[in-house]
C-alpha atoms as a PDB file:
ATOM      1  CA  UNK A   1       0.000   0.000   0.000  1.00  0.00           C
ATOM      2  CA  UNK A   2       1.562   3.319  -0.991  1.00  0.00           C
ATOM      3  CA  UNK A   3       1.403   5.802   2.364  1.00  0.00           C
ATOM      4  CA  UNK A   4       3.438   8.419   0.478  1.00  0.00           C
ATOM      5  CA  UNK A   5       0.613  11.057   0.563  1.00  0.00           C
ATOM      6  CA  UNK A   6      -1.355   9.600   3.945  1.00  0.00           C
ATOM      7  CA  UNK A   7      -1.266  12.504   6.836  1.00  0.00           C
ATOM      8  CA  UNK A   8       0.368  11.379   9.966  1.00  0.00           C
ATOM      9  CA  UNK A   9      -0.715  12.761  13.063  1.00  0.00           C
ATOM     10  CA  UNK A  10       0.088  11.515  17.123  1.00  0.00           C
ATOM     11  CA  UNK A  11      -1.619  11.799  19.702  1.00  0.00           C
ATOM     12  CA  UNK A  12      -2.836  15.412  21.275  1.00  0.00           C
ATOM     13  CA  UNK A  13      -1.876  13.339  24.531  1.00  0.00           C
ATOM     14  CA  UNK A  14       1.685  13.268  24.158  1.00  0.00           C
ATOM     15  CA  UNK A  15       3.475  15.556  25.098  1.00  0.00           C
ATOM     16  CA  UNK A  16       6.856  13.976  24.085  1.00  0.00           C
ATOM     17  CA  UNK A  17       8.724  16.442  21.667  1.00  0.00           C
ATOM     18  CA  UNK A  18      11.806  13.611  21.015  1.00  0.00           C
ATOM     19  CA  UNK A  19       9.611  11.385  18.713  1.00  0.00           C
ATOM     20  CA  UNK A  20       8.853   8.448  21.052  1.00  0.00           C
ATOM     21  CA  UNK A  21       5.664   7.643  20.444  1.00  0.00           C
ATOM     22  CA  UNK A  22       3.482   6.109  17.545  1.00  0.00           C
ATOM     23  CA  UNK A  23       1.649   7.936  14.217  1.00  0.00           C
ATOM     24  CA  UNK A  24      -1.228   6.986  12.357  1.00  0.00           C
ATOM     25  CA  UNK A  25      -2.831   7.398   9.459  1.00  0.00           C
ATOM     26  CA  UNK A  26      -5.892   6.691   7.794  1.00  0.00           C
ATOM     27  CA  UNK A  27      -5.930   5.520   4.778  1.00  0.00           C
ATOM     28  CA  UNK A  28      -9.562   4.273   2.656  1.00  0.00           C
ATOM     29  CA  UNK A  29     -10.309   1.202   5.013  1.00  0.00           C
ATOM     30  CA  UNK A  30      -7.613   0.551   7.326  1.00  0.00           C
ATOM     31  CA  UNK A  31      -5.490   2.291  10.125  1.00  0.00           C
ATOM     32  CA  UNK A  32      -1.846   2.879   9.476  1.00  0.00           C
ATOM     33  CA  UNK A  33       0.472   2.922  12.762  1.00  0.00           C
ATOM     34  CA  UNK A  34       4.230   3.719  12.848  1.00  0.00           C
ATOM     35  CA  UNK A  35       7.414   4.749  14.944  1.00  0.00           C
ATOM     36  CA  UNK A  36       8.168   8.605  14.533  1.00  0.00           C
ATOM     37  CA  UNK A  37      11.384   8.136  15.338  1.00  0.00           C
ATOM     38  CA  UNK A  38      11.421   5.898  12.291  1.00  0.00           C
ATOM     39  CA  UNK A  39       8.765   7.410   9.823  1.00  0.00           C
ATOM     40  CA  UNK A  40      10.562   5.797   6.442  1.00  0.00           C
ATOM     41  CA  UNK A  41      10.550   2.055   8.911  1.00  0.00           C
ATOM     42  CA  UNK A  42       7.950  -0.133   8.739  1.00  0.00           C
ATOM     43  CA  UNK A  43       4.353   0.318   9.157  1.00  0.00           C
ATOM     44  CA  UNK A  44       1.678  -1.719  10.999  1.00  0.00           C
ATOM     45  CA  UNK A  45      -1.711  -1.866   8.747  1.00  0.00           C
ATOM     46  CA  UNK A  46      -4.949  -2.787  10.751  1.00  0.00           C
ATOM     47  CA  UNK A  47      -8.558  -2.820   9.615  1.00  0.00           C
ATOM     48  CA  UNK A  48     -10.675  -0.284  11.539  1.00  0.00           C
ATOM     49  CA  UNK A  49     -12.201  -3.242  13.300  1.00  0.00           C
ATOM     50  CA  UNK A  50      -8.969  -4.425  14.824  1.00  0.00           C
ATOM     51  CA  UNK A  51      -7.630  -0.939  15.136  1.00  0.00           C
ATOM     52  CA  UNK A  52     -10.643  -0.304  17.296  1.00  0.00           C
ATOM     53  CA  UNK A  53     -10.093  -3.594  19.198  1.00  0.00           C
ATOM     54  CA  UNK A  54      -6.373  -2.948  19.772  1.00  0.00           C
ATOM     55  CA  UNK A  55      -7.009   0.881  20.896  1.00  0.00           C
ATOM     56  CA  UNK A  56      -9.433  -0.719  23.349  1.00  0.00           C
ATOM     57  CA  UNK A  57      -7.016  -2.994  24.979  1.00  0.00           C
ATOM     58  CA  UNK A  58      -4.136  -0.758  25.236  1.00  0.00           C
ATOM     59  CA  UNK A  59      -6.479   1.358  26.599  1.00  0.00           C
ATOM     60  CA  UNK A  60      -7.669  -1.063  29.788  1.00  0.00           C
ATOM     61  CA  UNK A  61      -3.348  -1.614  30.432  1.00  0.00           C
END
C-alpha cells in the first residue's frame, strides 16, 4: 500500500517532543500505525475493526 501522501498525526496526549511515540494514518479502510522516530521504517496496517479492538485494549493496560 503506498502511504506516500497519507497525513500522519500523534496523539494530542503526548506531550513527548523527542519522537517516542506512535503515528497513524488513515488511509480508505484501514489504520496505518508507525514509529516517529522511524517514519521511512515499517508500518503496521490494521482494519478499523482491529484498530478499534487494539485501541481498546491498550487502553484497559
Amino acid at each position: 500500500m503506498d502511504l506516500s501522501t497519507a497525513t500522519w498525526r500523534k496523539s494530542s496526549y503526548s506531550g513527548d517532543n523527542q519522537g517516542d511515540c506512535i503515528e497513524l494514518a488513515n488511509a480508505s479502510s484501514i489504520v496505518a500505525m508507525r514509529d516517529s522516530k522511524d517514519p521511512d521504517g515499517p508500518k503496521l496496517l490494521l482494519d478499523r475493526h482491529d484498530f478499534q479492538r487494539f485501541a481498546g485494549t491498550i487502553k484497559n493496560l
